[in-house]
PDB file of N, CA and C in Angstrom:
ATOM      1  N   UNK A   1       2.653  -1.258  -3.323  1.00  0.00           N
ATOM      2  CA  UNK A   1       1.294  -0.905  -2.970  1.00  0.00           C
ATOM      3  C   UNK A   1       0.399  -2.140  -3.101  1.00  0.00           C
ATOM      4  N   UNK A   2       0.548  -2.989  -4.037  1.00  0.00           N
ATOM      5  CA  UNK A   2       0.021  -4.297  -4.281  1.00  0.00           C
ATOM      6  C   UNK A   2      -0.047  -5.524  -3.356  1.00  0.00           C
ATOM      7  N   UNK A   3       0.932  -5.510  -3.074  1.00  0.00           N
ATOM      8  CA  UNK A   3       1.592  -6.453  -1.935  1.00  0.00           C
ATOM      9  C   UNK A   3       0.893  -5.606  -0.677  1.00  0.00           C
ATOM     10  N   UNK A   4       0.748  -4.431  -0.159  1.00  0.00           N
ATOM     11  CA  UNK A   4       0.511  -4.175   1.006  1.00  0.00           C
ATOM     12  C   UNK A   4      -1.132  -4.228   0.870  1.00  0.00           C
ATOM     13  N   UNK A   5      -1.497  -3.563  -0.124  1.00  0.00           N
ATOM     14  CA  UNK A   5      -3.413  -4.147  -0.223  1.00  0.00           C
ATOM     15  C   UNK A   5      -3.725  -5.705  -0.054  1.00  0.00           C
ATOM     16  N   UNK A   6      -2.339  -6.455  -0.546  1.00  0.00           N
ATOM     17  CA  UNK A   6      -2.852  -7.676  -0.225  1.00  0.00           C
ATOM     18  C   UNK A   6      -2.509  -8.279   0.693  1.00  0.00           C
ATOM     19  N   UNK A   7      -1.822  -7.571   1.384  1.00  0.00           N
ATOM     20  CA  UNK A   7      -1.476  -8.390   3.165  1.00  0.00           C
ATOM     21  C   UNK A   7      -2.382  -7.924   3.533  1.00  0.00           C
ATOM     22  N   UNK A   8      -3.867  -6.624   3.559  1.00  0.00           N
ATOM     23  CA  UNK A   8      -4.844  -6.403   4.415  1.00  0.00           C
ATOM     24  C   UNK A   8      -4.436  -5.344   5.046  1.00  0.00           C
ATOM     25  N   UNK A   9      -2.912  -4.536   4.013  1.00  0.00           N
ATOM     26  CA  UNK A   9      -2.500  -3.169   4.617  1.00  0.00           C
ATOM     27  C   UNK A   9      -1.989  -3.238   6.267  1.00  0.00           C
ATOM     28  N   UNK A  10      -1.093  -4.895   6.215  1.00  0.00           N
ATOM     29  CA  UNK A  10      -0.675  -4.966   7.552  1.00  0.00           C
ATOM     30  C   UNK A  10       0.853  -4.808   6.912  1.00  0.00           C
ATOM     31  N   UNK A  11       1.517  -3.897   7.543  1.00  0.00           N
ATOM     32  CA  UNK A  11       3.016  -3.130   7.304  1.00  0.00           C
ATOM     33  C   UNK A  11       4.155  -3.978   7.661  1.00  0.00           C
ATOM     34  N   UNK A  12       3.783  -4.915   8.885  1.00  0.00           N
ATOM     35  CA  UNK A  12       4.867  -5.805   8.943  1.00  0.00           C
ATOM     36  C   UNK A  12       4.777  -7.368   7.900  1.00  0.00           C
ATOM     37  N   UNK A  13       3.346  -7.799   7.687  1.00  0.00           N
ATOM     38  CA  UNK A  13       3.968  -8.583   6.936  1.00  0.00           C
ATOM     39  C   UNK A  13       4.066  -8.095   5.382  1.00  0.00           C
ATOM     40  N   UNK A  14       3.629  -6.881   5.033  1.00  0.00           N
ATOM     41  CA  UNK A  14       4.359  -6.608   4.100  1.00  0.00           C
ATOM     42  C   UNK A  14       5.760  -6.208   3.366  1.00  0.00           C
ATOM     43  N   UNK A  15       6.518  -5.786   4.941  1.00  0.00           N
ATOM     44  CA  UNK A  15       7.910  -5.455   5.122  1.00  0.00           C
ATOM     45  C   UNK A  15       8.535  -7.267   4.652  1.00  0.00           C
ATOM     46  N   UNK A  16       8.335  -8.054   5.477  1.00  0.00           N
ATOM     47  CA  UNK A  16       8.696  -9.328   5.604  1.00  0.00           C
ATOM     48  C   UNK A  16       8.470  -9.563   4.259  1.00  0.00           C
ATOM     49  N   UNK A  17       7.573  -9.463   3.707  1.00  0.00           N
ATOM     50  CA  UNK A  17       7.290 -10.397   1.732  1.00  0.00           C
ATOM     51  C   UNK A  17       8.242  -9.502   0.835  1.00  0.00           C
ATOM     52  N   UNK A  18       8.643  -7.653   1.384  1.00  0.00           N
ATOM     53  CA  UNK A  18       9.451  -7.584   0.451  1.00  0.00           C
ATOM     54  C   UNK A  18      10.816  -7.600   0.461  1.00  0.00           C
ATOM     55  N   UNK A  19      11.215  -8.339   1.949  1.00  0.00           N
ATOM     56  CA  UNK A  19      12.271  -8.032   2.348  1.00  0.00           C
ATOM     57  C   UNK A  19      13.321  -6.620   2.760  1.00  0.00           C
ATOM     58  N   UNK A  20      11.997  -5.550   3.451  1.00  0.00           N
ATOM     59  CA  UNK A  20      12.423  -4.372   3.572  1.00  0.00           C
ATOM     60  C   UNK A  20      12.872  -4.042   5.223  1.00  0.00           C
ATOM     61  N   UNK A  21      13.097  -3.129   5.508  1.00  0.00           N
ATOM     62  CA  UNK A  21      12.726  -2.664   6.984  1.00  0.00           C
ATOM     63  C   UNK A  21      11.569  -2.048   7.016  1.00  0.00           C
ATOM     64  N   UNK A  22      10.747  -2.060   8.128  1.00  0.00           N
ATOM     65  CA  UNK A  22       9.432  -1.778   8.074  1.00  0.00           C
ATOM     66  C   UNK A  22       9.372   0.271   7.808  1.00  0.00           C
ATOM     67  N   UNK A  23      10.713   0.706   8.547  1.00  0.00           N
ATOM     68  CA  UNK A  23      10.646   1.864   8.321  1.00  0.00           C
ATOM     69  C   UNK A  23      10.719   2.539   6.981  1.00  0.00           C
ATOM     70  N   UNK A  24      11.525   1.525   5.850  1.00  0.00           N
ATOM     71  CA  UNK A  24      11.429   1.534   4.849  1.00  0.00           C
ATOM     72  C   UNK A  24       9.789   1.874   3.803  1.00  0.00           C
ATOM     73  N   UNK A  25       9.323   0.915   4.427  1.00  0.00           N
ATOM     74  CA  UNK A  25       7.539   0.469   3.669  1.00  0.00           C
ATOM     75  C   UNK A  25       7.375   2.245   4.153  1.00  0.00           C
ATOM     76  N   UNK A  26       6.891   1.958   5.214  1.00  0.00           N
ATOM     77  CA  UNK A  26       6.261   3.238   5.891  1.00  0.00           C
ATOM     78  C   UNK A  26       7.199   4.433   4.871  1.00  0.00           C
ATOM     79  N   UNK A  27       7.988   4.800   4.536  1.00  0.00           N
ATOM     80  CA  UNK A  27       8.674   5.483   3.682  1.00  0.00           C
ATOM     81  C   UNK A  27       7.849   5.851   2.223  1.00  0.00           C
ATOM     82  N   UNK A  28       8.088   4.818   1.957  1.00  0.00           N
ATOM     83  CA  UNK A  28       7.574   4.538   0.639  1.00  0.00           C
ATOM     84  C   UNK A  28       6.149   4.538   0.072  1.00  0.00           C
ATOM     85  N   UNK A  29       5.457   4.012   1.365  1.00  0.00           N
ATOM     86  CA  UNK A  29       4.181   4.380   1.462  1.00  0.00           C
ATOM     87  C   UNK A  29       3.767   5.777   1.508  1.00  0.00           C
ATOM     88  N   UNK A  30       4.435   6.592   2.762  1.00  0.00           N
ATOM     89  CA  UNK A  30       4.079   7.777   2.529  1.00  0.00           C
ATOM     90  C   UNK A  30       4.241   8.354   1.306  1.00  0.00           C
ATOM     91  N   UNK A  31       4.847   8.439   0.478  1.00  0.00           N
ATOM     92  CA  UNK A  31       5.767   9.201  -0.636  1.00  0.00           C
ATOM     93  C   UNK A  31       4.241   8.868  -1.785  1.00  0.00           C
ATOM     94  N   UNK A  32       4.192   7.205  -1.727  1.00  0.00           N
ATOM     95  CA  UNK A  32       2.714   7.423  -2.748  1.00  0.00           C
ATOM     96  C   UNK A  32       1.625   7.841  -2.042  1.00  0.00           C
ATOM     97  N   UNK A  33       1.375   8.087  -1.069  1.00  0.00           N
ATOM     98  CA  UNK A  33      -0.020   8.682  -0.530  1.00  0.00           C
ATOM     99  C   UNK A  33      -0.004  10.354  -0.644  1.00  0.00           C
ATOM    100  N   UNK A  34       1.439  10.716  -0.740  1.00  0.00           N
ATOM    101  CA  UNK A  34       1.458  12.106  -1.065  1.00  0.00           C
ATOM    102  C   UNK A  34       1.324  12.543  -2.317  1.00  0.00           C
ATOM    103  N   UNK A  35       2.232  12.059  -3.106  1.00  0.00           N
ATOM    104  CA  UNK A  35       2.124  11.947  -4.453  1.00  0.00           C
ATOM    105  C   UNK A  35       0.526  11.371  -5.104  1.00  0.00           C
ATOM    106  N   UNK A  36       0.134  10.753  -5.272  1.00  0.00           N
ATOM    107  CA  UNK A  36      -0.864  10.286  -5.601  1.00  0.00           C
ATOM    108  C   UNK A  36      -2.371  10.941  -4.711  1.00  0.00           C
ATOM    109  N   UNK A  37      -2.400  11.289  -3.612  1.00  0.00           N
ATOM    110  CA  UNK A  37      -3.591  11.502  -2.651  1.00  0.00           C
ATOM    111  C   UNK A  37      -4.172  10.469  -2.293  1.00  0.00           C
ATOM    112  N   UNK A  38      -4.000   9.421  -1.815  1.00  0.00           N
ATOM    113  CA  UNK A  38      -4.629   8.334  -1.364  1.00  0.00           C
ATOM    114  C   UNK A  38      -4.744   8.051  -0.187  1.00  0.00           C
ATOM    115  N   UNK A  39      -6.453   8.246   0.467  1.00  0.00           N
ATOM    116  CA  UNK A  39      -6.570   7.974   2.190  1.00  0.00           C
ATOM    117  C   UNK A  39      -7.377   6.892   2.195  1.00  0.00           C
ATOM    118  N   UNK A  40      -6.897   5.765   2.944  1.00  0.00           N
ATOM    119  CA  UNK A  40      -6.605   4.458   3.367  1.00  0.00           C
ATOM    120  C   UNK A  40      -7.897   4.044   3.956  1.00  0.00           C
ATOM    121  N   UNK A  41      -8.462   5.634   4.890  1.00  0.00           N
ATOM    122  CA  UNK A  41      -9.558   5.894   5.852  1.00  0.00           C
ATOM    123  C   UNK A  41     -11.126   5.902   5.011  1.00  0.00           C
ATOM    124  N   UNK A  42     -11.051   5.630   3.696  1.00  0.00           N
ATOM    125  CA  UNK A  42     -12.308   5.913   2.887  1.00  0.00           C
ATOM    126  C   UNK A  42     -12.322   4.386   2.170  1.00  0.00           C
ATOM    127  N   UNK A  43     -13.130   3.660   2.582  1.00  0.00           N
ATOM    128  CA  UNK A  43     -13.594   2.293   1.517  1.00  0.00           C
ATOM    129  C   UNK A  43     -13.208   2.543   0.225  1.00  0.00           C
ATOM    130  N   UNK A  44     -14.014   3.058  -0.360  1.00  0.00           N
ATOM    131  CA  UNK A  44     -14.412   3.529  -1.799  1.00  0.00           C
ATOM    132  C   UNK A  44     -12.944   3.934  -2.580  1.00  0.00           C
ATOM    133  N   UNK A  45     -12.399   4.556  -2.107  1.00  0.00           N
ATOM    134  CA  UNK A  45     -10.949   5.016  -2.043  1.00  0.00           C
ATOM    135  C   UNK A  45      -9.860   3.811  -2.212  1.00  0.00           C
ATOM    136  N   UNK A  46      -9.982   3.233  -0.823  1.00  0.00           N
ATOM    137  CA  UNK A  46      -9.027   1.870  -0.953  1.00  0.00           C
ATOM    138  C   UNK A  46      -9.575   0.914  -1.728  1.00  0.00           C
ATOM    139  N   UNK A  47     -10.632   0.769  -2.314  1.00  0.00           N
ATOM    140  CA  UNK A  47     -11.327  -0.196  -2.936  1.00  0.00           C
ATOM    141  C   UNK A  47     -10.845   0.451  -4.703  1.00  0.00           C
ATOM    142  N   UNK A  48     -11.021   1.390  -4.838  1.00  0.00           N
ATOM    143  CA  UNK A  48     -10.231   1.725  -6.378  1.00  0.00           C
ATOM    144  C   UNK A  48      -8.566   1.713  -6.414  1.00  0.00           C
ATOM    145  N   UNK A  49      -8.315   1.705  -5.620  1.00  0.00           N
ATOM    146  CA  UNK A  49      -6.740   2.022  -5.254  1.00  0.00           C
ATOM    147  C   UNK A  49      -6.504   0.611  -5.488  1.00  0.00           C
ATOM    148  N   UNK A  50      -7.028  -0.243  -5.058  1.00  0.00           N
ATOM    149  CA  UNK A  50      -6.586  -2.001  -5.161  1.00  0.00           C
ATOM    150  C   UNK A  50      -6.657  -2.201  -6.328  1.00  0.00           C
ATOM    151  N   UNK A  51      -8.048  -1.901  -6.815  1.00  0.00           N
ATOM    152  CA  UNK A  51      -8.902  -2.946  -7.728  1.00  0.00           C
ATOM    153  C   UNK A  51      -7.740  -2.285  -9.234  1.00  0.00           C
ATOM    154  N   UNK A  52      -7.214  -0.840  -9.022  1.00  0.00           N
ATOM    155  CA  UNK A  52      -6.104  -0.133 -10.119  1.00  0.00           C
ATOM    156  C   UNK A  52      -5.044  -1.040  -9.687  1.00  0.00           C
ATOM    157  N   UNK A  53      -4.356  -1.366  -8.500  1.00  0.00           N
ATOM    158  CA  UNK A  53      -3.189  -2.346  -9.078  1.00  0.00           C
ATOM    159  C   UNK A  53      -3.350  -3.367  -9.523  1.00  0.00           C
ATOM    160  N   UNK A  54      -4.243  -4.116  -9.141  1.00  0.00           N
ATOM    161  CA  UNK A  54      -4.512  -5.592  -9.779  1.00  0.00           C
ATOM    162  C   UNK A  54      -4.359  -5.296 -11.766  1.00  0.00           C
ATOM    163  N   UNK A  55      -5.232  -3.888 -12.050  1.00  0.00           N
ATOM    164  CA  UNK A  55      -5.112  -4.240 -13.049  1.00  0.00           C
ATOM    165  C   UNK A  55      -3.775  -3.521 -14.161  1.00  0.00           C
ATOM    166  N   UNK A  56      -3.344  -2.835 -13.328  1.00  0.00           N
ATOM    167  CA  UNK A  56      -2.041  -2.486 -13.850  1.00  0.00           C
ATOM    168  C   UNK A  56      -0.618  -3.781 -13.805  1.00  0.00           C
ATOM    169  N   UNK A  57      -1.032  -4.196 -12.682  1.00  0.00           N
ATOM    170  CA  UNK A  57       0.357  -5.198 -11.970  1.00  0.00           C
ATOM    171  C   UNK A  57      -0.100  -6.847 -11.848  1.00  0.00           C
TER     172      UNK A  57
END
């Protein structure tokens, strides 16, 4: 999730930095947006969602 907030939430070069298949990310991504509730589509939202990994990771 860290890595993809910090590519700018672009899926391919985040696939590429973790060495995944992109269908992979997209996988994995979904699974925490379900689990967790996190929409991408709200500033405020993606802006706590970041600013929590930085300080967890």
């Amino acid at each position: 999730m860290k890595l993809f907030l910090l590519n700018h939430e672009n899926k391919k070069q985040t696939a590429l930095a973790l060495q995944i298949h992109r269908s992979t990310l997209d996988y994995r991504l979904n699974k925490l947006e379900q689990e967790y509730e996190i929409n991408y589509n709200a500033p405020r939202e993606s802006l706590y969602v970041f600013l929590s990994c930085l300080l967890v990771g």
